[in-house]
N, C-alpha and C. Protein backbone atom coordinates (compact mmCIF):
# COMPACT_ATOMS: atom_id res chain seq x y z
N UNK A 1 62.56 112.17 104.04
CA UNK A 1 63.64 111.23 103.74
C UNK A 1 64.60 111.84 102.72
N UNK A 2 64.06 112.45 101.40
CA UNK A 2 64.84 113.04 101.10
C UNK A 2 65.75 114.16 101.19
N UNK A 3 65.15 115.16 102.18
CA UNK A 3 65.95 116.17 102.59
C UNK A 3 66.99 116.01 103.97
N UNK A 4 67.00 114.09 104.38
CA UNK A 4 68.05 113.79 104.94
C UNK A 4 68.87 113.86 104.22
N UNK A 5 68.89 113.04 102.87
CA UNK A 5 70.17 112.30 102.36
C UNK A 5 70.25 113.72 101.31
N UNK A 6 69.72 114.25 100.98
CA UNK A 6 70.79 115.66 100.63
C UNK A 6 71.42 116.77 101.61
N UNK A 7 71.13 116.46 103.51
CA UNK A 7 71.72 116.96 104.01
C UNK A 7 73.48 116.00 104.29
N UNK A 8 73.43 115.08 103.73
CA UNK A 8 74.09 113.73 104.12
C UNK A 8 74.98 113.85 102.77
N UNK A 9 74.51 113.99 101.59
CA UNK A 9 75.59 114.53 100.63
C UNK A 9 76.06 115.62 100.91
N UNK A 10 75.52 117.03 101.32
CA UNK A 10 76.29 118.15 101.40
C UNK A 10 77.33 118.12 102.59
N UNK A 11 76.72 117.52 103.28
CA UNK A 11 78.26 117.23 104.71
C UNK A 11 78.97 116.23 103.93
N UNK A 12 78.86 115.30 103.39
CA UNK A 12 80.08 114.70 102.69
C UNK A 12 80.60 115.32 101.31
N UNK A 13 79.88 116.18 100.58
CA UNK A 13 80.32 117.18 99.96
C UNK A 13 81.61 118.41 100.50
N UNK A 14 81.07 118.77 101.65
CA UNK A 14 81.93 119.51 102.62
C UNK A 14 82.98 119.27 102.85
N UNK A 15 83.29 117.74 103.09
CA UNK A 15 84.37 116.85 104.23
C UNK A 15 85.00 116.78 103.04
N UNK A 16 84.68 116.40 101.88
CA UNK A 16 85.57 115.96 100.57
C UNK A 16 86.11 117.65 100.19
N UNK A 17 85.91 118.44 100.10
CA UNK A 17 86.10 119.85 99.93
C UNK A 17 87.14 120.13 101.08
N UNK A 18 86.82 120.22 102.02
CA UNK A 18 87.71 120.57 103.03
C UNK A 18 88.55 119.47 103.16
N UNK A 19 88.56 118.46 103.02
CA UNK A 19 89.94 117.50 103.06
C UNK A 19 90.77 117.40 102.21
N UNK A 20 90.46 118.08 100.96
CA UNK A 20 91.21 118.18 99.89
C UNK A 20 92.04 119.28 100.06
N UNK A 21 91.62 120.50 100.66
CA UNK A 21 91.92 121.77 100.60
C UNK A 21 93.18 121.68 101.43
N UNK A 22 92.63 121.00 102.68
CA UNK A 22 93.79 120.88 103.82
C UNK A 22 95.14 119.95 102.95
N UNK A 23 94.63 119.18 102.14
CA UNK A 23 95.80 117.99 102.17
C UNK A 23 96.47 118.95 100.37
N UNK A 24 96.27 120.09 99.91
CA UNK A 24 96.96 120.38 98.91
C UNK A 24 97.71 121.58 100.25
N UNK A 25 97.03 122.15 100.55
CA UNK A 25 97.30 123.70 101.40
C UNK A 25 97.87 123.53 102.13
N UNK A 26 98.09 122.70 103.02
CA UNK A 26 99.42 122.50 104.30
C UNK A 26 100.45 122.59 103.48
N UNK A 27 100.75 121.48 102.97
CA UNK A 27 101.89 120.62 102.27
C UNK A 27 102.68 122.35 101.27
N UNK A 28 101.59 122.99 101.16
CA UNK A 28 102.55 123.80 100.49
C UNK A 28 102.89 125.18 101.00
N UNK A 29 101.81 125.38 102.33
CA UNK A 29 102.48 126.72 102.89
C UNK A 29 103.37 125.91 104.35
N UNK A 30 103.57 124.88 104.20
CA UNK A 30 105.06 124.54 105.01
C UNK A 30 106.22 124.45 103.98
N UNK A 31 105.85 123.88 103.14
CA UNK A 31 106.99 124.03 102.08
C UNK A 31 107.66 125.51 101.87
N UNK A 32 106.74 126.64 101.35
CA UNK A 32 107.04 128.09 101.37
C UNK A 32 107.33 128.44 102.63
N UNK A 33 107.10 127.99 103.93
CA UNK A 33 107.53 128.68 105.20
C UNK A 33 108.93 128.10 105.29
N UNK A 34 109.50 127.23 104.62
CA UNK A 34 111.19 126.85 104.48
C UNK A 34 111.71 127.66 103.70
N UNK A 35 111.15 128.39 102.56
CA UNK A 35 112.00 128.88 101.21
C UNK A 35 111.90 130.27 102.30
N UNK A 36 111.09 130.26 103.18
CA UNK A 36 111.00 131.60 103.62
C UNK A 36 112.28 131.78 104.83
C-alpha cells in the first residue's frame, strides 16, 4: 500500500514538474522566436 501512494506522489510530482516547465518554457521561447 505504501509503495502505491509513493508511486502516486512521484507521478503527480512529475505532472506538477512538467506542467510548470511547459507553462514557463513555451510562453517564452515563442516570445524569443518573435524578437527573432
Amino acid at each position: 500500500m505504501n509503495t502505491a501512494l509513493d508511486v502516486v506522489q512521484l507521478s503527480r510530482l512529475q505532472f506538477g514538474l512538467t506542467a510548470m516547465y511547459h507553462f514557463l518554457f513555451v510562453p517564452l521561447t515563442l516570445g524569443l522566436a518573435v524578437l527573432l
